[in-house]
C-alpha atoms as a PDB file:
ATOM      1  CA  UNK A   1      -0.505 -39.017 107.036  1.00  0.00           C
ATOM      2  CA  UNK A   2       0.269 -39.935 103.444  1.00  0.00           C
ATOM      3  CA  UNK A   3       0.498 -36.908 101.217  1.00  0.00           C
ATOM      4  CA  UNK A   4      -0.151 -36.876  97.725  1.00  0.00           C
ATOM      5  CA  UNK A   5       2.569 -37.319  95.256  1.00  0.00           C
ATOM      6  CA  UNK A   6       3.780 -36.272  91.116  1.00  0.00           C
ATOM      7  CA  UNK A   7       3.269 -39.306  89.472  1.00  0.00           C
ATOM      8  CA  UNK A   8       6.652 -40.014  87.127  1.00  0.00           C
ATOM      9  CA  UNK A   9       5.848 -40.434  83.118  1.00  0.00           C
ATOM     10  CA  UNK A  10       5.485 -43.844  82.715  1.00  0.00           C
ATOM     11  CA  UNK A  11       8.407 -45.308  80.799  1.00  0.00           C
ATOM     12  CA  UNK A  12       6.273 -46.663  77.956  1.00  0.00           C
ATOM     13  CA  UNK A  13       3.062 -44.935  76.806  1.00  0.00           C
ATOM     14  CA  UNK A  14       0.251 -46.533  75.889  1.00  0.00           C
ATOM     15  CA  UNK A  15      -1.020 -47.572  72.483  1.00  0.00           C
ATOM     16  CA  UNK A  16      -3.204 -44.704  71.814  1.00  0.00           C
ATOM     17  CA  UNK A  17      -0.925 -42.377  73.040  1.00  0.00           C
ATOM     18  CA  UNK A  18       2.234 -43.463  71.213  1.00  0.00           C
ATOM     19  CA  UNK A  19       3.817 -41.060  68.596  1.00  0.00           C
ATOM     20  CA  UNK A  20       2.691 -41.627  64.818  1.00  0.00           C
ATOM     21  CA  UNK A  21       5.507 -41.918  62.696  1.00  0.00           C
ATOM     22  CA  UNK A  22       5.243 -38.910  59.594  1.00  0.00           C
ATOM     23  CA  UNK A  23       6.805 -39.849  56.112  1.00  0.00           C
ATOM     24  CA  UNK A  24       9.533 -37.216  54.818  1.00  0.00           C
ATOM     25  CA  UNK A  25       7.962 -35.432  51.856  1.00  0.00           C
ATOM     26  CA  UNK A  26       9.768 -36.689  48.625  1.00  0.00           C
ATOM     27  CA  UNK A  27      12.289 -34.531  47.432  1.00  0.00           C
ATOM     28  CA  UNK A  28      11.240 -33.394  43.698  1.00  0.00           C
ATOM     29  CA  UNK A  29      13.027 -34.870  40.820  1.00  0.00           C
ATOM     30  CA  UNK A  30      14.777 -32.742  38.311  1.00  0.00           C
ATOM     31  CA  UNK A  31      14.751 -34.094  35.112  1.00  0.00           C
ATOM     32  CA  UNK A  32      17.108 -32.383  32.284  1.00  0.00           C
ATOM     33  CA  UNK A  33      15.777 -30.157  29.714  1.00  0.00           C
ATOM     34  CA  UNK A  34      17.408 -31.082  26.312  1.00  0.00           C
ATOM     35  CA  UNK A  35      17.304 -28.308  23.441  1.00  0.00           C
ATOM     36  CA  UNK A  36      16.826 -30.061  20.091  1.00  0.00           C
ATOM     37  CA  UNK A  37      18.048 -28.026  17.033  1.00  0.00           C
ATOM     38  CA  UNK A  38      16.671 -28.607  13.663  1.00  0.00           C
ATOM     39  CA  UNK A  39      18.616 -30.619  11.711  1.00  0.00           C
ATOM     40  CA  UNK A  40      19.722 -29.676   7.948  1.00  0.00           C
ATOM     41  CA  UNK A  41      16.276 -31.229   5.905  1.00  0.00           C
ATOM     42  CA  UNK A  42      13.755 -29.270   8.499  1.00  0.00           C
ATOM     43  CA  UNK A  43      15.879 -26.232   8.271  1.00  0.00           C
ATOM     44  CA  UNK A  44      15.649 -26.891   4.420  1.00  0.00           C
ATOM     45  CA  UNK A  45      11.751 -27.716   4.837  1.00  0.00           C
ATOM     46  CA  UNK A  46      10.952 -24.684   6.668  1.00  0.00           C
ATOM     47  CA  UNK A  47      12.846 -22.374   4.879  1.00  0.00           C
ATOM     48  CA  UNK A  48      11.308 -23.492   1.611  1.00  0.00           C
ATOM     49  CA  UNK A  49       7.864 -23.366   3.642  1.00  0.00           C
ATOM     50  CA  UNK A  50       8.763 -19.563   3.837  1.00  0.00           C
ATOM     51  CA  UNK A  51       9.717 -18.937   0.289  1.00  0.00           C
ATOM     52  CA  UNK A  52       6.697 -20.615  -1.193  1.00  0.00           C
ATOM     53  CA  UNK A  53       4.507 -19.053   0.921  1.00  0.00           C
ATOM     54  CA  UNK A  54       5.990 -15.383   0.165  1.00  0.00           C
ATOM     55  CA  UNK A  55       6.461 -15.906  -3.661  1.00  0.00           C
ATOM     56  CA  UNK A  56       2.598 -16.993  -3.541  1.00  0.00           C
ATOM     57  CA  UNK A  57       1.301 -13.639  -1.823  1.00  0.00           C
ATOM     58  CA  UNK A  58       3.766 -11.509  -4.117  1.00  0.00           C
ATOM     59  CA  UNK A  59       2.485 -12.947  -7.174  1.00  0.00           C
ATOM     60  CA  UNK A  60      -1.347 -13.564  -6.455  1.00  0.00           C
ATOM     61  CA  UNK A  61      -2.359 -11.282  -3.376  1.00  0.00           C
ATOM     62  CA  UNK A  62      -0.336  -8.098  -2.853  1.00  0.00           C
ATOM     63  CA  UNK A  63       3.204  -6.808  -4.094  1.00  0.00           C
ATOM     64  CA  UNK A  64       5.122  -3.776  -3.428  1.00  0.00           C
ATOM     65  CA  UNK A  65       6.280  -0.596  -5.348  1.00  0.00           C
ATOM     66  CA  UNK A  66       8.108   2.417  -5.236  1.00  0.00           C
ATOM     67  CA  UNK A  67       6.678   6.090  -6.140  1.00  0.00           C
ATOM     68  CA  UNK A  68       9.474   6.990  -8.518  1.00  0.00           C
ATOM     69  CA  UNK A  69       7.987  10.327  -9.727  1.00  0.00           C
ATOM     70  CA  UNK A  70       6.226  13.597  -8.718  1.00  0.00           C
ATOM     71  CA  UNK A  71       3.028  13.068 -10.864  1.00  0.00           C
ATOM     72  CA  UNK A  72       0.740  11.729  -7.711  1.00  0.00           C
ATOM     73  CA  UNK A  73       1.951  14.834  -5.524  1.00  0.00           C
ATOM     74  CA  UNK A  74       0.533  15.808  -2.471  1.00  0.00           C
ATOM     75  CA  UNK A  75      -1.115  12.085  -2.469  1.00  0.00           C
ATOM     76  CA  UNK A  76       1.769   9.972  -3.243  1.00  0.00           C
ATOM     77  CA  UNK A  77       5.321  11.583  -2.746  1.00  0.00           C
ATOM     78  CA  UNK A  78       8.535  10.525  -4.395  1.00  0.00           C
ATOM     79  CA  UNK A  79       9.876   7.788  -2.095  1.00  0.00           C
ATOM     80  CA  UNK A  80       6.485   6.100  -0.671  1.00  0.00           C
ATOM     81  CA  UNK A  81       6.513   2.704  -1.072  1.00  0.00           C
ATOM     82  CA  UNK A  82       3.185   0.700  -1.645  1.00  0.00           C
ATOM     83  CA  UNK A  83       1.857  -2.123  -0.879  1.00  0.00           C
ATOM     84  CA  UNK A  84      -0.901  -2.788  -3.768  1.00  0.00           C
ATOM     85  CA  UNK A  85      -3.743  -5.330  -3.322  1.00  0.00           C
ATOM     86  CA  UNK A  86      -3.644  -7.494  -6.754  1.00  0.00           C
ATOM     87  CA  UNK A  87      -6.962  -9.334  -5.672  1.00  0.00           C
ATOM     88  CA  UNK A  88      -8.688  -6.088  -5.043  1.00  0.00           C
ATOM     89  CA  UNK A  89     -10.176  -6.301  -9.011  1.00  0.00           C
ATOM     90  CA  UNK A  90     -10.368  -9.813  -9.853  1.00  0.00           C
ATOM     91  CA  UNK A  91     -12.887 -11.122 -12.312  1.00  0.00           C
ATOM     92  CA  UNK A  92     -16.444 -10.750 -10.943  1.00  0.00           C
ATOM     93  CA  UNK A  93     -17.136 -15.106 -11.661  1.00  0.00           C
ATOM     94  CA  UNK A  94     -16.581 -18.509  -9.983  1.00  0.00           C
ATOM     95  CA  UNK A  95     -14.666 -16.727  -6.528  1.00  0.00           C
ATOM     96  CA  UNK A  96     -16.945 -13.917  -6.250  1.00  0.00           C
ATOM     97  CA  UNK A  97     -18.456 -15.342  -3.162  1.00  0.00           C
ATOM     98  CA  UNK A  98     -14.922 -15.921  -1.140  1.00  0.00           C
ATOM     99  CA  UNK A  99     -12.818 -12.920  -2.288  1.00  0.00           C
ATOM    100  CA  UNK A 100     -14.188  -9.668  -2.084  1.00  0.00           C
ATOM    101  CA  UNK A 101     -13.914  -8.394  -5.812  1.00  0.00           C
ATOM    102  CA  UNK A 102     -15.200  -5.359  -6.631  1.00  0.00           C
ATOM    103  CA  UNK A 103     -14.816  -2.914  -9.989  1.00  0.00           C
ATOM    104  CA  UNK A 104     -13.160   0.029 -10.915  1.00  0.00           C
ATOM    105  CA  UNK A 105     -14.433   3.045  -9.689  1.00  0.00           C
ATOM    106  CA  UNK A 106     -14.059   6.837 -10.400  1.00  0.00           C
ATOM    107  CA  UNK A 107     -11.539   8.382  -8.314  1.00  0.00           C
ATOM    108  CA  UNK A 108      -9.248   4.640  -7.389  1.00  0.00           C
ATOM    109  CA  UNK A 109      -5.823   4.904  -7.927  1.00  0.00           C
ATOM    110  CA  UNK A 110      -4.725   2.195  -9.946  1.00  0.00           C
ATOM    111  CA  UNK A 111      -1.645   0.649 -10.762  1.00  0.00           C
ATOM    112  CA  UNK A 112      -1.281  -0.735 -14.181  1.00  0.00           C
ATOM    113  CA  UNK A 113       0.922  -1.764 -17.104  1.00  0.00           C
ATOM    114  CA  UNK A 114       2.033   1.228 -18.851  1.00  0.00           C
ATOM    115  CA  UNK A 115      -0.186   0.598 -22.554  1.00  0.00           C
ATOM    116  CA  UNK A 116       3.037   2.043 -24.429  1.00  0.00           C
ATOM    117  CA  UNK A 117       5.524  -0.462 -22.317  1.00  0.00           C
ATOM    118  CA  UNK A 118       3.680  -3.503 -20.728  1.00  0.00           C
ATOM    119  CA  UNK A 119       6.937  -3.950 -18.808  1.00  0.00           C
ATOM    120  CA  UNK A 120       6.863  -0.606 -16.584  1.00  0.00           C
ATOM    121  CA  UNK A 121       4.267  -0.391 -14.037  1.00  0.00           C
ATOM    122  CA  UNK A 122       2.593   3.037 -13.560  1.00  0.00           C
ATOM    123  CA  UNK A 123       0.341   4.517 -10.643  1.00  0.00           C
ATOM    124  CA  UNK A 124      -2.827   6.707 -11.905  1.00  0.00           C
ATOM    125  CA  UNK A 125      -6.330   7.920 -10.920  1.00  0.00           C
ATOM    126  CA  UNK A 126      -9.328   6.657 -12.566  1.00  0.00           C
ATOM    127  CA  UNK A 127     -10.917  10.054 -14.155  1.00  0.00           C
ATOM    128  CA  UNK A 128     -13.097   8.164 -16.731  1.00  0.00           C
ATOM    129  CA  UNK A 129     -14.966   4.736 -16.745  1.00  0.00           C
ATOM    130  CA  UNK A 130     -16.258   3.098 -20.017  1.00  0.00           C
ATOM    131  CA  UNK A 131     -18.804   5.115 -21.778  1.00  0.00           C
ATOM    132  CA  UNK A 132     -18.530   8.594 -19.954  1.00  0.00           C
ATOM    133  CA  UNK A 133     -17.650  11.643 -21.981  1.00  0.00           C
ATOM    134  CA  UNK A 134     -15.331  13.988 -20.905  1.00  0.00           C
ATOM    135  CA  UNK A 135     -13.639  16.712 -21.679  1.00  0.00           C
ATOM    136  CA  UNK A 136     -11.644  19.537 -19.447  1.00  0.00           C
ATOM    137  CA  UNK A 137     -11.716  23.031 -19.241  1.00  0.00           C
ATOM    138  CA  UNK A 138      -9.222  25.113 -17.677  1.00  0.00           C
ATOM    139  CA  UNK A 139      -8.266  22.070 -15.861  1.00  0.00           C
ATOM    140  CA  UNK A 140     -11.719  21.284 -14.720  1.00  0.00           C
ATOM    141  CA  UNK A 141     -12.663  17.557 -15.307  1.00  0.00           C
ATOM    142  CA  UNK A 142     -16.339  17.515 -16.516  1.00  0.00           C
ATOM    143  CA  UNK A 143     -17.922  13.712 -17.264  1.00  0.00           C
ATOM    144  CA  UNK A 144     -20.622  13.507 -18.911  1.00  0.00           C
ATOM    145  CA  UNK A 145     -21.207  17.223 -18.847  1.00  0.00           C
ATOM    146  CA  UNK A 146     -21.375  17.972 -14.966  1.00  0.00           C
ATOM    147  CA  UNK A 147     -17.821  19.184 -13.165  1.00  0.00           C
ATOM    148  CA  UNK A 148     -16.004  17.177 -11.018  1.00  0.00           C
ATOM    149  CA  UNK A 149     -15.147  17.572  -7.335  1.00  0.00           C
ATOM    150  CA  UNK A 150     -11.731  16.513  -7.012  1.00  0.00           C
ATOM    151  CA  UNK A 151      -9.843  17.562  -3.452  1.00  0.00           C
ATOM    152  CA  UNK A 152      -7.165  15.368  -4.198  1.00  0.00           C
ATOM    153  CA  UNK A 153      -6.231  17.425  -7.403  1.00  0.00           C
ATOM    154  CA  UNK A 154      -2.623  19.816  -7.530  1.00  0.00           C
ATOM    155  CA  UNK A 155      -2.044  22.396  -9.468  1.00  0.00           C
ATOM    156  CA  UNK A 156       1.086  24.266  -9.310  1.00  0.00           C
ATOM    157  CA  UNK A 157       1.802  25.501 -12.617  1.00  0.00           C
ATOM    158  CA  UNK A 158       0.086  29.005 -13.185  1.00  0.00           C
ATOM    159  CA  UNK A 159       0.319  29.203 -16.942  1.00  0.00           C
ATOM    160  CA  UNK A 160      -2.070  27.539 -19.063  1.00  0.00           C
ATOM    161  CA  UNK A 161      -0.953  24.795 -21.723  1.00  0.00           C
ATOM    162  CA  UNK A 162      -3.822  24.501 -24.337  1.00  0.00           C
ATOM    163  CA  UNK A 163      -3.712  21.172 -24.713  1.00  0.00           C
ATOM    164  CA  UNK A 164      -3.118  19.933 -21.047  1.00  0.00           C
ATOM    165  CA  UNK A 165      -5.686  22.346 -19.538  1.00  0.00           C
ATOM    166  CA  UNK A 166      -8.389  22.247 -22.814  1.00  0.00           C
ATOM    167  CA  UNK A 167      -8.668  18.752 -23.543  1.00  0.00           C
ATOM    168  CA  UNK A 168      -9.368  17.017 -25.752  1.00  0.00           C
ATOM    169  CA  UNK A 169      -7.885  19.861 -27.638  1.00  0.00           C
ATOM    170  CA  UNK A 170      -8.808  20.362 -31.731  1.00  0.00           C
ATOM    171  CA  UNK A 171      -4.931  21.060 -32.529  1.00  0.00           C
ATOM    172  CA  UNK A 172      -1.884  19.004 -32.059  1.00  0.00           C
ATOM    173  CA  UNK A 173       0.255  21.160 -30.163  1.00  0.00           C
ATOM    174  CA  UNK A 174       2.376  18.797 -27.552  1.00  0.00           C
ATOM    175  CA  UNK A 175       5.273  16.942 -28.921  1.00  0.00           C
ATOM    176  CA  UNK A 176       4.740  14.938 -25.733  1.00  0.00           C
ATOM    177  CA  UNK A 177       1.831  13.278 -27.375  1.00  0.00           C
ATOM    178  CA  UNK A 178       1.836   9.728 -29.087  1.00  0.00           C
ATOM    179  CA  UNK A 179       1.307   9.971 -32.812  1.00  0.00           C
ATOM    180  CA  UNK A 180      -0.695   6.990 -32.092  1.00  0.00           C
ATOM    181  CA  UNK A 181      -3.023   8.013 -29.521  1.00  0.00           C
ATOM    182  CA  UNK A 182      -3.656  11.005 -31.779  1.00  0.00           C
ATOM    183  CA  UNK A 183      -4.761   9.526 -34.438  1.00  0.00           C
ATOM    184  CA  UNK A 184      -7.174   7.465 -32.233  1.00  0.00           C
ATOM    185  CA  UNK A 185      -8.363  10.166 -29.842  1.00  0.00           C
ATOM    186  CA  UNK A 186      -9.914  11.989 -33.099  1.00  0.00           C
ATOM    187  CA  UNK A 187     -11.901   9.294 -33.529  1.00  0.00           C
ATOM    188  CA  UNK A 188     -13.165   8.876 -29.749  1.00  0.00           C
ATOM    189  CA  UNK A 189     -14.200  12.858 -30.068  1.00  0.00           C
ATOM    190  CA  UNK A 190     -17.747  13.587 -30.083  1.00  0.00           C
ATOM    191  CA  UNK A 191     -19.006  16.601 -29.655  1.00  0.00           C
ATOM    192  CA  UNK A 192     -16.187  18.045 -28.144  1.00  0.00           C
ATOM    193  CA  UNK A 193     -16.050  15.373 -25.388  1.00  0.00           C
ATOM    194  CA  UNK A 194     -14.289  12.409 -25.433  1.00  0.00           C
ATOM    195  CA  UNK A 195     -15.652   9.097 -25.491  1.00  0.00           C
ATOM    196  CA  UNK A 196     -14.283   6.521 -22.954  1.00  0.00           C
ATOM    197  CA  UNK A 197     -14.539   3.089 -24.845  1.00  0.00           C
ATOM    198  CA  UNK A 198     -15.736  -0.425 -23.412  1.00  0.00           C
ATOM    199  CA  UNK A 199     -13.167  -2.094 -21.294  1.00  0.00           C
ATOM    200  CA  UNK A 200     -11.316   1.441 -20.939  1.00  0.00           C
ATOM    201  CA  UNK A 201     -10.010   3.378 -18.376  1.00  0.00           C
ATOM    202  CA  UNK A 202      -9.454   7.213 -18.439  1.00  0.00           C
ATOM    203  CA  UNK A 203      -6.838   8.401 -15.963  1.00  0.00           C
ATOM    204  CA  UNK A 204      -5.039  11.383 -14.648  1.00  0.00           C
ATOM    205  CA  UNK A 205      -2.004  12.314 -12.116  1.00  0.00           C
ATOM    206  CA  UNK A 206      -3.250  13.970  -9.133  1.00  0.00           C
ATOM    207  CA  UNK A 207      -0.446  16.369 -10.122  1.00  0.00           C
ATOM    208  CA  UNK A 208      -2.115  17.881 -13.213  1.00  0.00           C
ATOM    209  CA  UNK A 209       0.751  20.285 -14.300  1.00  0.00           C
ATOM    210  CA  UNK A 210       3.388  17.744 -14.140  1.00  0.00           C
ATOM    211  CA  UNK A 211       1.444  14.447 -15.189  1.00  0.00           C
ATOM    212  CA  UNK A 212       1.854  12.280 -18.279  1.00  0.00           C
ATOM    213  CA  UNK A 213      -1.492  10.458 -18.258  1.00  0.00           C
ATOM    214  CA  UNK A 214      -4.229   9.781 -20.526  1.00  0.00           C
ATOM    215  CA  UNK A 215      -4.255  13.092 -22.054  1.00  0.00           C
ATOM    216  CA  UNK A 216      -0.953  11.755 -23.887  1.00  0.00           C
ATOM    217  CA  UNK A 217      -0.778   8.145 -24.421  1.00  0.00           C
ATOM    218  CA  UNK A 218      -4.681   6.805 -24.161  1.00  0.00           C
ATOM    219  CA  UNK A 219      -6.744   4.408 -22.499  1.00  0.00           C
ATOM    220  CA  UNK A 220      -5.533   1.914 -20.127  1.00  0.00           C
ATOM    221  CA  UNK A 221      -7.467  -1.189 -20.753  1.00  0.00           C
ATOM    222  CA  UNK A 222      -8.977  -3.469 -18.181  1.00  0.00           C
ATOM    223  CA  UNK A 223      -6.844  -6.486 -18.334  1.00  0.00           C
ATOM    224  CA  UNK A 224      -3.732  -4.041 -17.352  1.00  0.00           C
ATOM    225  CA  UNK A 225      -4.795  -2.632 -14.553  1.00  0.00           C
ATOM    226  CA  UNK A 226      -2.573  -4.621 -11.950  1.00  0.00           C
ATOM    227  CA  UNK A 227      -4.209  -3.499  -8.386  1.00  0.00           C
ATOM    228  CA  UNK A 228      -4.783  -1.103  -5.988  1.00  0.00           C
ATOM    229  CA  UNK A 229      -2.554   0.584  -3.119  1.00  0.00           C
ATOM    230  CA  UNK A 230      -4.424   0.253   0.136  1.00  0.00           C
ATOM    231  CA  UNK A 231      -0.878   1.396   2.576  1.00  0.00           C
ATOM    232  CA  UNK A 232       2.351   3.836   2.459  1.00  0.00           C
ATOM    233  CA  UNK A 233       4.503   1.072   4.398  1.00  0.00           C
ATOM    234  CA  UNK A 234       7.391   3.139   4.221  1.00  0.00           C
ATOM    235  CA  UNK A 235       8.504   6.493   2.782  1.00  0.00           C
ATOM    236  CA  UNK A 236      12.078   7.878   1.899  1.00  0.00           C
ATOM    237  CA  UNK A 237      12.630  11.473   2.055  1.00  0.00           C
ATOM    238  CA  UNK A 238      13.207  12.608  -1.485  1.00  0.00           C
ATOM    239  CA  UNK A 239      13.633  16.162  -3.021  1.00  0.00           C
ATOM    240  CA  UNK A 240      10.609  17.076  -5.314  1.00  0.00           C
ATOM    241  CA  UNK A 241      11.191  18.782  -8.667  1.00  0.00           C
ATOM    242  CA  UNK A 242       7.869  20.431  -8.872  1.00  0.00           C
ATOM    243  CA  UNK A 243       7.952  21.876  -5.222  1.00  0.00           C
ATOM    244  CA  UNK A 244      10.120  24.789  -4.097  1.00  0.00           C
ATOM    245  CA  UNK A 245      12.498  24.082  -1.190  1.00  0.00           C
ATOM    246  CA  UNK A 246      10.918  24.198   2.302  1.00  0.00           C
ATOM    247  CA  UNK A 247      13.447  25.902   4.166  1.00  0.00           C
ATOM    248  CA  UNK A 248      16.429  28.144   2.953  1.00  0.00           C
ATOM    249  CA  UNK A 249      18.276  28.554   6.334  1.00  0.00           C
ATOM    250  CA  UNK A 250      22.012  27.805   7.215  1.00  0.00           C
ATOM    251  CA  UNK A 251      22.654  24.927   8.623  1.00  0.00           C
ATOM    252  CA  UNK A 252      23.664  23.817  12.236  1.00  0.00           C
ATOM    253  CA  UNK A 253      25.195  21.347  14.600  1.00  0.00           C
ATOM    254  CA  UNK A 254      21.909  19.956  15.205  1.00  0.00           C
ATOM    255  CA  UNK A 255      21.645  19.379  11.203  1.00  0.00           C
ATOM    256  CA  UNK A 256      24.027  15.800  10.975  1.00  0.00           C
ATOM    257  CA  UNK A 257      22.546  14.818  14.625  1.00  0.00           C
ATOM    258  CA  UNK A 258      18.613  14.723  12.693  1.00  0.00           C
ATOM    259  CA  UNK A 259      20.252  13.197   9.416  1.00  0.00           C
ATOM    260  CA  UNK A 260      20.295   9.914  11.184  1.00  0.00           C
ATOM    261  CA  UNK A 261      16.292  10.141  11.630  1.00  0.00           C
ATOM    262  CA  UNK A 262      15.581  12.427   8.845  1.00  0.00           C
ATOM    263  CA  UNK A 263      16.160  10.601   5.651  1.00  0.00           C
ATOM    264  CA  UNK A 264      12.908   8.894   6.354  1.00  0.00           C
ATOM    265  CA  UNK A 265       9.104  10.504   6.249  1.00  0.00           C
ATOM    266  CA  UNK A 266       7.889   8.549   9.786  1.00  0.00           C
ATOM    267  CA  UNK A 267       4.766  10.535   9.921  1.00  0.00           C
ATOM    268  CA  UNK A 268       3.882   8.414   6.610  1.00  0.00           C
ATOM    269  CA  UNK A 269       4.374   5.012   7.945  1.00  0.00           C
ATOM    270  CA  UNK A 270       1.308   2.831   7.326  1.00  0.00           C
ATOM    271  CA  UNK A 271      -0.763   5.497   6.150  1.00  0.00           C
ATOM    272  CA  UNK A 272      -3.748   4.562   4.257  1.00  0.00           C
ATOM    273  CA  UNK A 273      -4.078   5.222   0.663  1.00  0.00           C
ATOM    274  CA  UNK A 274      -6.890   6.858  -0.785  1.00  0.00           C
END
């Protein structure tokens, strides 16, 4: 009786059952990264690039200054530096539909070339626009007979100067004054009120105890006014004349550790201007 057997693999295995042969995968080729540095001319080019560029939005779109004095306190301090729009008032004609020009209001600050001294700059606040009358009382800014609201107005001196607080006044009784604008300001009177001419600007230093404005030197014409601050991008930390001293304590160990962040005002970093 035959009994059944294991069959041996066959030593060669059929066609359809012989192993497919799989390609390696190809190992990935590493090419070199090569750092190219600018040569001379395109360090040239772009640097020039730069300064053409920056010279161009100093002289026709924005520029920066310094407050030097206390005569904008609390709204400008002594140490905020500006960053003044120069487009902000450009002439109302062939750009009027790309730039967004506007005019001179009541209550902008300005900055402008100082009438007396074209060369120094000065920072104001529009009080009077051409053709109101004005006149103050006690300090109180009245235009065209109706009182003022001004929040952004300081004043810190309690005694009364007649011809600072009573303006226009009848006498000549500041030696501060320009003979000049004297002689013209009598003729601008009507009334009692002052007359704001055509293509003039009346202003006045938020700080009106300690501010040499309009009320002693005159009008600031149009074609002086330079721009307007729109930003406090930085602000040094500078004693005020006009303010007493904060704190009269001793000081402490802790004092030369907060000299190395105290000689800035952080809190006014960027801070709008209005």
């Amino acid at each position: 009786m035959n009994e059944p057997t294991i069959q041996d693999v066959p030593a060669k295995l059929p066609p359809e059952t012989a192993p497919v042969a799989v390609a390696a995968p190809a190992r990935p080729v590493h090419h070199a990264h090569h750092v190219i540095f600018p040569g001379p001319l395109e360090t040239a080019t772009s640097l020039m690039s730069v300064i053409v560029i920056a010279l161009f939005v100093l002289t026709f779109i924005m520029q920066p200054f310094r407050i030097p004095s206390e005569s904008m306190e609390r709204t400008l301090l002594v140490g905020d530096f500006l960053l003044v729009n120069k487009t902000i008032y450009g002439p109302d004609q062939h750009w009027s539909w790309v730039l967004p020009y506007k005019q001179v209001s009541r209550g902008d600050i300005v900055v402008f070339h100082f009438p007396l001294d074209p060369t120094d700059h000065v920072v104001k606040r529009v009080a009077g626009l051409p053709g109101d009358r004005l006149h103050l009382e006690r300090g109180q800014l009245y235009i065209n007979g109706a009182p003022i609201s001004e929040p952004y107005a300081v004043f810190e001196d309690a005694s009364r100067d007649a011809f600072r607080d009573q303006f226009p006044a009848p006498l000549y009784t500041d030696p501060g004054v320009d003979t000049h604008w004297w002689m013209q300001m009598r003729k601008e009177v009507h009334d009692g009120e002052l007359v704001v001419p055509a293509g003039s600007y009346f202003v006045l230093g938020d700080n009106r105890d300690h501010s040499r404005d309009s009320r002693y030197w005159g009008f600031v014409p149009l074609q002086n006014i330079v721009g307007r601050p729109f930003v406090i991008y930085f602000s040094l930390r500078r004693p005020s004349t006009t303010q007493p001293q904060q704190d009269d304590k001793l000081g402490h160990d802790k004092v030369q550790a907060n000299n190395a962040v105290s000689f800035a005002r952080w809190d006014r970093m960027f801070r709008v201007v209005r």
